[in-house]
Protein backbone atom coordinates (compact mmCIF):
# COMPACT_ATOMS: atom_id res chain seq x y z
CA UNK A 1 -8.47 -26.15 -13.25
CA UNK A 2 -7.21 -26.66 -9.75
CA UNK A 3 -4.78 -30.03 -10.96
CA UNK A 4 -3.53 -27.74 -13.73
CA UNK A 5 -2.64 -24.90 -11.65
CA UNK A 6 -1.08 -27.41 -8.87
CA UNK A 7 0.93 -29.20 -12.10
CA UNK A 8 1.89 -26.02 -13.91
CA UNK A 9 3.10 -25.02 -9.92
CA UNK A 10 5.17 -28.31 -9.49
CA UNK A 11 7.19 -27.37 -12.43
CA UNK A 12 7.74 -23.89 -12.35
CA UNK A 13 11.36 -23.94 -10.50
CA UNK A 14 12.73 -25.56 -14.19
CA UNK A 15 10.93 -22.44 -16.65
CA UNK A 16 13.25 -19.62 -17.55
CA UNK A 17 13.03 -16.08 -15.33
CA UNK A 18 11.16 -14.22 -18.24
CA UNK A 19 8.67 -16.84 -18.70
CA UNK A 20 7.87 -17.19 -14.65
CA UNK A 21 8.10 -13.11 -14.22
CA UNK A 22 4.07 -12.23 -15.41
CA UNK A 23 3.35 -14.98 -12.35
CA UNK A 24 5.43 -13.19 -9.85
CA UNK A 25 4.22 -9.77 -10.65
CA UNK A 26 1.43 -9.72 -7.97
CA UNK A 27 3.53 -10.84 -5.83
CA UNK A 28 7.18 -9.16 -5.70
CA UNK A 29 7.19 -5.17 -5.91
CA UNK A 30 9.96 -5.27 -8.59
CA UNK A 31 13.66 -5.38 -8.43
CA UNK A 32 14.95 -1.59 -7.33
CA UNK A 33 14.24 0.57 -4.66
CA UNK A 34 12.10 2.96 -6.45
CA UNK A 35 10.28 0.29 -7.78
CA UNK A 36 8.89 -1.10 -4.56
CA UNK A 37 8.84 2.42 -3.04
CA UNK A 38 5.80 3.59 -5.31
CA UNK A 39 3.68 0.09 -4.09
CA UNK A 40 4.30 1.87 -1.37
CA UNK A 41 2.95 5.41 -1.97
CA UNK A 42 0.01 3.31 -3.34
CA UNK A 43 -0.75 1.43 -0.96
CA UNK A 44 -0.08 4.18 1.94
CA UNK A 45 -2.54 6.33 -0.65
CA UNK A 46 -4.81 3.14 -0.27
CA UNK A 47 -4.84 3.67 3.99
CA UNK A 48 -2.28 0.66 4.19
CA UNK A 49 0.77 0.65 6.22
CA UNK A 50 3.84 -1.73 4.92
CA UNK A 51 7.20 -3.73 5.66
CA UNK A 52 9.13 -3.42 2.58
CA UNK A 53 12.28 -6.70 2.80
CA UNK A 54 14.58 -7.35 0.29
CA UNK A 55 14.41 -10.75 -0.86
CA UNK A 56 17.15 -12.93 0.23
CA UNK A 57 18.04 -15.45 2.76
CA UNK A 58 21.57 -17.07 3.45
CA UNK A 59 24.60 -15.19 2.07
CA UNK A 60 28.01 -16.60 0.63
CA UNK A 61 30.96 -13.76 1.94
CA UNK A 62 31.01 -11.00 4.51
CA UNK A 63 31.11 -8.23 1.39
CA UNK A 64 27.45 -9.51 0.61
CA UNK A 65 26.53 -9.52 4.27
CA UNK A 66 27.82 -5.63 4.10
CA UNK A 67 25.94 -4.88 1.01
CA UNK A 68 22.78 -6.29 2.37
CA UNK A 69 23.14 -4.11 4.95
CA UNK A 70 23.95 -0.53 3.22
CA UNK A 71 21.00 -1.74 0.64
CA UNK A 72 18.73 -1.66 3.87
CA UNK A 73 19.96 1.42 5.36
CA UNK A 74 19.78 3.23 2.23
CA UNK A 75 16.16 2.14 1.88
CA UNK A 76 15.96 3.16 5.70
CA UNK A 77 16.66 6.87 4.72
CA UNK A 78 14.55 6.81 1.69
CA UNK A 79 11.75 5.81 3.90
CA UNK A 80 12.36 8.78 5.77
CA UNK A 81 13.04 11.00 3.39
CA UNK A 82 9.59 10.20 1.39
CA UNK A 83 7.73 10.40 4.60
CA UNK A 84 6.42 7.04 4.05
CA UNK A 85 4.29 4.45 6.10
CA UNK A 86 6.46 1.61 6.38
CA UNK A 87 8.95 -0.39 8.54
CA UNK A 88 11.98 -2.86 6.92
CA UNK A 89 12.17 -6.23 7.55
CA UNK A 90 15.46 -8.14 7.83
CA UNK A 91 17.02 -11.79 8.25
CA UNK A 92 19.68 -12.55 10.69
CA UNK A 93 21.11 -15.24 7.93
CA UNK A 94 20.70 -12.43 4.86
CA UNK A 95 23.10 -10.37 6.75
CA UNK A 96 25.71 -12.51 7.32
CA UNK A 97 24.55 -14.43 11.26
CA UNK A 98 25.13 -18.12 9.42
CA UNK A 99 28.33 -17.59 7.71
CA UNK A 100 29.80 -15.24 11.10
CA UNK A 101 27.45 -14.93 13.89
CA UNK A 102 29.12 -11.53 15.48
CA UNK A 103 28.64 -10.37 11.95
CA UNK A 104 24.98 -10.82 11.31
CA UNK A 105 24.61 -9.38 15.23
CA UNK A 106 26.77 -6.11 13.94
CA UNK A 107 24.65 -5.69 11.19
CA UNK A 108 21.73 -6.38 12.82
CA UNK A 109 22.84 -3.51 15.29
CA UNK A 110 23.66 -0.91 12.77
CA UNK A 111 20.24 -1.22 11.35
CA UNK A 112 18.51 -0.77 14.56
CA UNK A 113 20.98 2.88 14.80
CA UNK A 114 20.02 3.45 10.92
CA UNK A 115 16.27 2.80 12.10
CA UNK A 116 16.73 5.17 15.12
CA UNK A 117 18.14 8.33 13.64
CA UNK A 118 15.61 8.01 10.85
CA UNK A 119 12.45 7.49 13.08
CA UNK A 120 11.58 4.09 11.27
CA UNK A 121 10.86 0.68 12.49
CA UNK A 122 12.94 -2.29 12.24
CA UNK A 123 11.64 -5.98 12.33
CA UNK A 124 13.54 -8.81 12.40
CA UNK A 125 12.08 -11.69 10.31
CA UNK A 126 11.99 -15.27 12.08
CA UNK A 127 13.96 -18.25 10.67
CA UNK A 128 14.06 -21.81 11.08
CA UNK A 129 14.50 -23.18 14.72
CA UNK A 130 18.09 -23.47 14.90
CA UNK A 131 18.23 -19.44 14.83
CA UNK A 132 14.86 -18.86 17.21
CA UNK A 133 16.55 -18.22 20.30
CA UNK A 134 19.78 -16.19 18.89
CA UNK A 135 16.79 -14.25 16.91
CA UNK A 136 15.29 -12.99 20.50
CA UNK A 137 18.55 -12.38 22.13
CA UNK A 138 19.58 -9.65 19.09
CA UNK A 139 16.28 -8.70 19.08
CA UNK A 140 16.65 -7.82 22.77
CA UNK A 141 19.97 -5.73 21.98
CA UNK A 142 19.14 -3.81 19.02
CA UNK A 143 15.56 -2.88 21.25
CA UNK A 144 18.17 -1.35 23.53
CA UNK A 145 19.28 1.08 20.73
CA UNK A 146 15.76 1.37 18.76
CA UNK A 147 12.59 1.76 20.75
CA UNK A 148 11.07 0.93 17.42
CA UNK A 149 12.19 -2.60 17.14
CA UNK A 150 10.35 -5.68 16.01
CA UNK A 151 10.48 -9.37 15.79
CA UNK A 152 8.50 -12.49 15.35
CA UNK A 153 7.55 -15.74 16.50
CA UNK A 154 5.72 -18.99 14.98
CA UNK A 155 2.61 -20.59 16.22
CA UNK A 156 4.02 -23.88 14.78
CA UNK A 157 6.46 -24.31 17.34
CA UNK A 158 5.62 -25.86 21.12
CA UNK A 159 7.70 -23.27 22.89
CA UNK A 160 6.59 -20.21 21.35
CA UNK A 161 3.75 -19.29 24.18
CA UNK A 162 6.18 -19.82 26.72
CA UNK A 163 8.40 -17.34 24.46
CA UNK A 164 5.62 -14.64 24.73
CA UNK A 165 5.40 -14.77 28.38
CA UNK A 166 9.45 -14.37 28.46
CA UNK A 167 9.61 -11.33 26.14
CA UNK A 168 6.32 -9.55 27.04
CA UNK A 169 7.35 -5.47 27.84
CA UNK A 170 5.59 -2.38 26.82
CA UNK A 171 7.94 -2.28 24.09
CA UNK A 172 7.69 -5.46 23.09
CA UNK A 173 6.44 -5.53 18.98
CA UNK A 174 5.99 -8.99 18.23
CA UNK A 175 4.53 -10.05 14.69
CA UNK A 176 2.69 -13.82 15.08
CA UNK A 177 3.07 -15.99 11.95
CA UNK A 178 1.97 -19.63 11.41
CA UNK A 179 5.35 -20.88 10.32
CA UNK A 180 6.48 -22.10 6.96
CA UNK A 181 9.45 -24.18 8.08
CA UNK A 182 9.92 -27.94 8.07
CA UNK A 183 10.46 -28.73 11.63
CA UNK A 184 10.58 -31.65 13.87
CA UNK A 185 7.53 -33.03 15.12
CA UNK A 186 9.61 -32.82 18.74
CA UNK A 187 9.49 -29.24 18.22
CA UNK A 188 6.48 -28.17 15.79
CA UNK A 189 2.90 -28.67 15.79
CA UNK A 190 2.08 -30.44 12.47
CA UNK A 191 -1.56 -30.47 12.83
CA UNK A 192 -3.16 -27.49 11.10
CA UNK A 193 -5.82 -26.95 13.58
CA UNK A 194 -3.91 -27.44 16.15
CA UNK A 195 -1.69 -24.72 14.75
CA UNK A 196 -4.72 -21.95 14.83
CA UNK A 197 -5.65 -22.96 18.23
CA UNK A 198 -2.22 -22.19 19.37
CA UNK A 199 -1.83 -18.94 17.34
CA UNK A 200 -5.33 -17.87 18.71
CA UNK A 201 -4.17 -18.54 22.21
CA UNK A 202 -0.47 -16.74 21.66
CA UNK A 203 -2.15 -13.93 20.48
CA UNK A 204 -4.99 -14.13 23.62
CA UNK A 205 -1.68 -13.91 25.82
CA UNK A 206 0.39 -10.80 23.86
CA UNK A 207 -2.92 -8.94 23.70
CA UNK A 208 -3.40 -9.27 27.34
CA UNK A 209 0.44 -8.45 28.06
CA UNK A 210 2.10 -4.84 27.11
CA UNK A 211 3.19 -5.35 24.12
CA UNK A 212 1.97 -4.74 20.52
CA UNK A 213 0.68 -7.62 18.64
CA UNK A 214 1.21 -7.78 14.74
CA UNK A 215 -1.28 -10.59 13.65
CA UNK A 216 -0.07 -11.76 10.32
CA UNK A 217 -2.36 -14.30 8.42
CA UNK A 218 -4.05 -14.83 5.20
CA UNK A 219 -6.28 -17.13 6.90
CA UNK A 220 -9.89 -15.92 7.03
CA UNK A 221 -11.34 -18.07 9.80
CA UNK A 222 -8.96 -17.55 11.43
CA UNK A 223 -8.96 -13.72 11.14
CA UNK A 224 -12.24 -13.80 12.10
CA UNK A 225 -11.36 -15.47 15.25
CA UNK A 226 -9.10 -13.16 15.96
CA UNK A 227 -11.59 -10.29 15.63
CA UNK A 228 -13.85 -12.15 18.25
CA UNK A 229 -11.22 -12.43 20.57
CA UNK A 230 -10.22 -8.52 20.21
CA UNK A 231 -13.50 -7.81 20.65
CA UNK A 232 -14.86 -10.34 23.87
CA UNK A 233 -11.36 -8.63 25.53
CA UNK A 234 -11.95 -5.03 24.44
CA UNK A 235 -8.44 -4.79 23.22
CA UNK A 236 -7.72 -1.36 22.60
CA UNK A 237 -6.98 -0.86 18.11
CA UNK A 238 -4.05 0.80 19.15
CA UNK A 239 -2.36 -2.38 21.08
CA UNK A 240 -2.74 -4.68 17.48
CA UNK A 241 -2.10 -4.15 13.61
CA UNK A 242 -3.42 -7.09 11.00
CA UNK A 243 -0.65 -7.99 8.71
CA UNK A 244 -0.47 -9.56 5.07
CA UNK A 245 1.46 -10.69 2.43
CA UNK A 246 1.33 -8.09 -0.79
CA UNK A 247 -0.38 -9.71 -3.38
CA UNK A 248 -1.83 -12.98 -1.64
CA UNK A 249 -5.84 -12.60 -2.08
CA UNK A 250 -7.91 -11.20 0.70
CA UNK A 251 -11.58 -10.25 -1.23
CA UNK A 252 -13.41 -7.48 1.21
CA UNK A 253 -11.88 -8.98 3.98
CA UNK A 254 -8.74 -5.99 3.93
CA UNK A 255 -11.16 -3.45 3.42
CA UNK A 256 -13.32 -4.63 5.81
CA UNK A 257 -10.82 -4.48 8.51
CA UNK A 258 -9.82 -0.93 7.65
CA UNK A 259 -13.52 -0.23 8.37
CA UNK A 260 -13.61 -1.21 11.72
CA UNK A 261 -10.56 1.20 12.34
CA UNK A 262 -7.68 -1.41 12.64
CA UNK A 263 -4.42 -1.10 11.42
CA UNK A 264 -3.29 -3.44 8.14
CA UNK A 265 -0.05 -3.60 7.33
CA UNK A 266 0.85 -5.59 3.99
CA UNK A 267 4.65 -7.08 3.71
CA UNK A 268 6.48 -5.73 0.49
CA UNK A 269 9.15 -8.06 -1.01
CA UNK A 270 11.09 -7.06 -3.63
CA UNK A 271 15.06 -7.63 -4.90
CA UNK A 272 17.20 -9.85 -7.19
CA UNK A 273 15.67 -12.33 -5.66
CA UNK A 274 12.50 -12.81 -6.76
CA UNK A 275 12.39 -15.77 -8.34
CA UNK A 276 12.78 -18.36 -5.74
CA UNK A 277 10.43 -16.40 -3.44
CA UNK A 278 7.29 -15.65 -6.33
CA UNK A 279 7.97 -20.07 -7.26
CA UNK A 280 7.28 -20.73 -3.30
CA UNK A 281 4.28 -18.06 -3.44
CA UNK A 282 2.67 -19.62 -6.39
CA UNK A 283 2.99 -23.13 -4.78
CA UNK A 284 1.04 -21.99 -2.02
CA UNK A 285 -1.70 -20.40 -4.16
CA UNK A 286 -2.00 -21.99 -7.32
CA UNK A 287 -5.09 -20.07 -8.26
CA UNK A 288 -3.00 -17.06 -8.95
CA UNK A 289 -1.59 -19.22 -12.78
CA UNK A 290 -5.15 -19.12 -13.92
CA UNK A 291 -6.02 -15.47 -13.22
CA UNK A 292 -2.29 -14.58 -15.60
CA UNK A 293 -3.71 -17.23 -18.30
CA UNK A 294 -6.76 -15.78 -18.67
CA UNK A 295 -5.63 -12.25 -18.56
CA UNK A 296 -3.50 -13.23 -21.71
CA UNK A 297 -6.13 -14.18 -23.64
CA UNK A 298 -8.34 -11.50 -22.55
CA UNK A 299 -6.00 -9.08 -24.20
């Protein structure tokens, strides 16, 4: 079952949207606001707190740039307005920071105001190396206007522990993610273990900095790690959040972390979008084509 998955996988990008759209269900929280704005009631309901992004990546004009960004401050104040449980998450290339640099930093800006006046956190997502560095010096601006500012780093990459030791502050929010970018071996650890190791000991030096650490994997071991390391430090559950994809399978594990008081916070996609992003989600977890399959014939 495992080869079919992986083949069925391989050959997804070429099917037609309404064939594909069943697979991407569990993982995109549909197309409109409202849509992905009752996952979140549920899962806030469910003790969860979220990141809701709007899929999308590199933009083609400055009017799309623009409309990325009033689509995220209009979700902003809807956030607000609902009294929900949940940050946004935003790329510097999705508004605009490839095609016009100043303009993806503009944007970037007027979200962090948006985010301000409406009491509700702002993270900006982490790219592929050749935006790393620009992505910490906006993130270091709009944290001048927004106290409640986020960004994130990748264990993959040699430099990021040096990173955290640059940008550690008490209001330093910092989400750690593996990586999912081709990079250089010059630049990127390519060895998996290696990678865990590295995330384990980035997260060892945030949690014993000032900041707030935002530990984002779907990897158990390695979650269990983690929870040794909290606990042989004594890390306060207020200085660290656990953080997930929506719809990638945990088991207990979620609920088991809830239990123990800490903080989960599961990432929301959703937008026009959703095709390319639920084809890359069901490459990396093949397992999910079966589960649709059977529920087909179970009906």
């Amino acid at each position: 079952m495992s080869w079919f998955n992986s083949s069925i996988a391989t050959i997804m990008p070429y099917f037609p949207k309404w064939l594909i759209k069943p697979f991407a269900k569990p993982y995109v929280a549909g197309i409109t606001d409202d849509e992905a704005l009752k996952i979140v009631q549920k899962l806030n309901k469910d003790g969860y707190a979220v990141t809701l992004d709007i899929l999308g990546e590199f933009i083609n004009s400055t009017k799309e740039a623009n409309q990325i960004r009033k689509a995220y401050t209009n979700l902003i104040q809807k956030i607000a307005e609902g009294g929900l449980d949940s940050t946004i998450s935003v790329k510097l290339t999705h508004l605009g920071f490839a095609l016009d640099p100043q303009l993806g930093e503009d944007n970037i800006l007027a979200l962090a105001q948006a985010g301000k006046e409406n009491n509700v956190g702002v993270t900006i997502d982490m790219e592929n190396s050749p935006f790393t560095s620009a992505t910490f010096e906006i993130y270091g601006k709009a944290l001048a206007i927004h106290d409640g500012m986020g960004t994130v780093i990748q264990a993959y990459l040699l430099r990021s522990l040096d990173d955290i030791k640059q940008l550690d502050a008490p209001l330093l929010n910092l989400r750690i993610c593996k990586g999912i970018y081709k990079e250089s071996p010059v630049i990127a650890i390519q060895d998996r273990v290696a990678i865990n190791d590295n995330y384990v000991e980035m997260a060892k030096s945030l949690l014993n900095g000032s900041g707030y650490a935002c530990l984002a994997t779907h990897d158990i071991p390695l979650i269990n790690r983690l929870e040794t390391l909290i606990e042989s430090e004594n890390i306060s559950s207020d200085r660290f959040e656990f953080q997930v994809l929506y719809g990638v399978p945990m088991g207990n594990r979620l609920k088991e972390l809830k239990t123990k008081g800490y903080k989960v916070r599961v990432y929301v996609p959703f937008g026009e979008a959703w095709f390319e992003y639920s084809v890359r989600r069901l490459k990396e977890n093949p397992k999910i084509i079966s589960y649709v399959i059977g529920n087909w014939f179970k009906r």
